[in-house]
Protein backbone atom coordinates (compact mmCIF):
# COMPACT_ATOMS: atom_id res chain seq x y z
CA UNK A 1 156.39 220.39 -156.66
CA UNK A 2 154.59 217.08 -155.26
CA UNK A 3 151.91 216.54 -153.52
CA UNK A 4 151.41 213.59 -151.14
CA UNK A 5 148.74 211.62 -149.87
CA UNK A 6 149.13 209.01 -147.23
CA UNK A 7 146.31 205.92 -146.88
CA UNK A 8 146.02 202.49 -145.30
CA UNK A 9 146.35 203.77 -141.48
CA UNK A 10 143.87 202.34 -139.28
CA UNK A 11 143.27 200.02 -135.83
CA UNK A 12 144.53 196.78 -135.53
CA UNK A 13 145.85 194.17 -132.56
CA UNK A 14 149.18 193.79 -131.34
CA UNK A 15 151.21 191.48 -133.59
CA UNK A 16 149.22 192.34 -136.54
CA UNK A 17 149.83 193.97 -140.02
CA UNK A 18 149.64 196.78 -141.94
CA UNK A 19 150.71 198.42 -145.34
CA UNK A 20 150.57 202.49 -145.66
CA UNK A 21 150.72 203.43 -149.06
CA UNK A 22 151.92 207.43 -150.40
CA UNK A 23 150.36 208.58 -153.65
CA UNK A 24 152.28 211.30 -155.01
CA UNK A 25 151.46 213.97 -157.72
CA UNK A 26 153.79 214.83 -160.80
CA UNK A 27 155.86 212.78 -163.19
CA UNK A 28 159.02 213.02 -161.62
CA UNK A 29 158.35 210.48 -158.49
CA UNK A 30 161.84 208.40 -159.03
CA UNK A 31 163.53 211.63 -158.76
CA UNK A 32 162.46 212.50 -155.16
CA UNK A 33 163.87 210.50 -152.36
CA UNK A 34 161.59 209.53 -150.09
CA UNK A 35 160.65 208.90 -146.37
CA UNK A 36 158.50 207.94 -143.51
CA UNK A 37 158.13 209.43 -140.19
CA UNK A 38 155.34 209.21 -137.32
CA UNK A 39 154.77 211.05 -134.58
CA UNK A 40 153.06 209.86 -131.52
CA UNK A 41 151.32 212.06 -128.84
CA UNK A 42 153.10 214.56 -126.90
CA UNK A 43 156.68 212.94 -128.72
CA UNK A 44 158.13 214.90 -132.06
CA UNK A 45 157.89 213.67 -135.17
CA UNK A 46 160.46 210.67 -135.60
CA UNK A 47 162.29 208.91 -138.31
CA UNK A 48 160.87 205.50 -139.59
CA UNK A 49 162.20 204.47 -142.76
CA UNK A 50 163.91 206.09 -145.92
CA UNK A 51 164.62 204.92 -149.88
CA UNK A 52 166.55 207.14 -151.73
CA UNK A 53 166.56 208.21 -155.31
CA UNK A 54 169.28 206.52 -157.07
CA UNK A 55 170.32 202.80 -156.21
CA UNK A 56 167.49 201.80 -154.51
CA UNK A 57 169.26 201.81 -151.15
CA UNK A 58 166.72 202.08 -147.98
CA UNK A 59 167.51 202.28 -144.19
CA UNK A 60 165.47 201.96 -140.78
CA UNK A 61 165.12 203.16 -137.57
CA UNK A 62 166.36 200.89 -135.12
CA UNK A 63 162.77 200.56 -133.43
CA UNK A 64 161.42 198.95 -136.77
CA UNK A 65 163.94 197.47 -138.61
CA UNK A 66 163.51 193.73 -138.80
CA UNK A 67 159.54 194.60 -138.69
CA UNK A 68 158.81 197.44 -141.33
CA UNK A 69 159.92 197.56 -144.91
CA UNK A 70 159.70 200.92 -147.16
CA UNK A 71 159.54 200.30 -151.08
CA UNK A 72 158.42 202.09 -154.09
CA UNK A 73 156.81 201.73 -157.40
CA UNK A 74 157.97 204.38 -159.56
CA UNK A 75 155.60 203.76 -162.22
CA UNK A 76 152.16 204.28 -159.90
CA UNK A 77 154.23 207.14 -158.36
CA UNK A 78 153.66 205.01 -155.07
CA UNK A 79 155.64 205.01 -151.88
CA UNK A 80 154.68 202.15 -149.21
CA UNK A 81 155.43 200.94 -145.69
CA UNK A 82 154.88 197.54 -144.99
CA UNK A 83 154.53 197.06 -141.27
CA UNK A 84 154.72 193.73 -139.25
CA UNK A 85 154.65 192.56 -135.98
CA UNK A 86 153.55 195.60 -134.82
CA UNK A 87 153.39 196.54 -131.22
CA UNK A 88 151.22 199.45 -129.36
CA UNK A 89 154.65 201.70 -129.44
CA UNK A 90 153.84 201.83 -133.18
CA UNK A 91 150.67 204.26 -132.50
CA UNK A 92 151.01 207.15 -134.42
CA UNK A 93 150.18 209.15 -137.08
CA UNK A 94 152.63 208.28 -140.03
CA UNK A 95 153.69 210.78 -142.88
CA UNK A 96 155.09 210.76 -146.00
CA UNK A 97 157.91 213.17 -146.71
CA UNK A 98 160.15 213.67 -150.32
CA UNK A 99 163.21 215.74 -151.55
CA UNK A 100 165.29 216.33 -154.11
CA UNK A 101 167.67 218.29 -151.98
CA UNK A 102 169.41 215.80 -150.46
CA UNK A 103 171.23 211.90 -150.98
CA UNK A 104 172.62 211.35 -147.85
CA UNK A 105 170.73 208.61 -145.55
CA UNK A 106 172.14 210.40 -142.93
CA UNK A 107 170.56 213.68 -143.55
CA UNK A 108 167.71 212.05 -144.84
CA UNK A 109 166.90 210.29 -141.45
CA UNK A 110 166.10 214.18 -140.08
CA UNK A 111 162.64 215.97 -141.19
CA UNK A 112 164.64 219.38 -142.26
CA UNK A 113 165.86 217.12 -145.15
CA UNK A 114 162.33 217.00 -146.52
CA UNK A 115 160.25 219.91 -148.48
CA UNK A 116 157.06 218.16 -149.33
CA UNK A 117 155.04 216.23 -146.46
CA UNK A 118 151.67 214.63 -146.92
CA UNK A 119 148.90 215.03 -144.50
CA UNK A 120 148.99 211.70 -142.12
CA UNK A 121 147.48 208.90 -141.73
CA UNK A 122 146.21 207.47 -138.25
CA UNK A 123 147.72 203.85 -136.80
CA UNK A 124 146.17 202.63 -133.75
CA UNK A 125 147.94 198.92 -132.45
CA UNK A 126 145.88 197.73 -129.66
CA UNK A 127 147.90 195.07 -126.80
């Protein structure tokens, strides 16, 4: 079973940067694939970015890809989300999500993939 914690959210101006960061419990990190999601006001919770288990292999939503970049240090049991160029669409609380069940990217871009979600952290871009 892991436990997640999300940190690094927080209020910053159009075109700046950020990097969200996922502590995770246990000592089987590298065997969970992992993702991010956010979910804005009044909108459901979306796919952001997802790294899978075995291979190393990530992918992106179309909205962020180019900007954001999802990695993962399996030794600090660490997930992170480095976000760029952000723009006020970006508001929203982000959360960490990880699985064993599933491999596919394709399944793994959809939150029923996931059985362990952090709590959320808050990102506020400003124009």
């Amino acid at each position: 079973q892991a436990q997640l914690v999300e940190s690094g959210g927080g209020l910053v101006q159009a075109g700046g940067s950020l990097r969200l960061s996922c502590a995770a419990s246990g000592r089987t990190f590298s065997s969970y694939a992992m993702g991010w999601f956010r979910q804005a006001p009044g909108k459901e919770r979306e796919f952001v970015a997802v790294t899978v288990r075995i291979g190393g292999s990530t992918a992106y939503a179309d909205s962020v890809n180019g900007r954001f970049t999802i990695s993962r240090d399996n030794a600090k049991n660490t997930l992170y989300l480095q976000m760029n160029s952000l723009k006020p669409e970006d508001t929203a609380v982000y959360y960490c999500a990880a699985t064993r069940r599933v491999e596919t990217v394709t399944m793994l871009r959809t939150t029923p993939a996931y059985d362990y979600w952090g709590q959320g952290t808050q990102v506020t871009v400003s124009s």
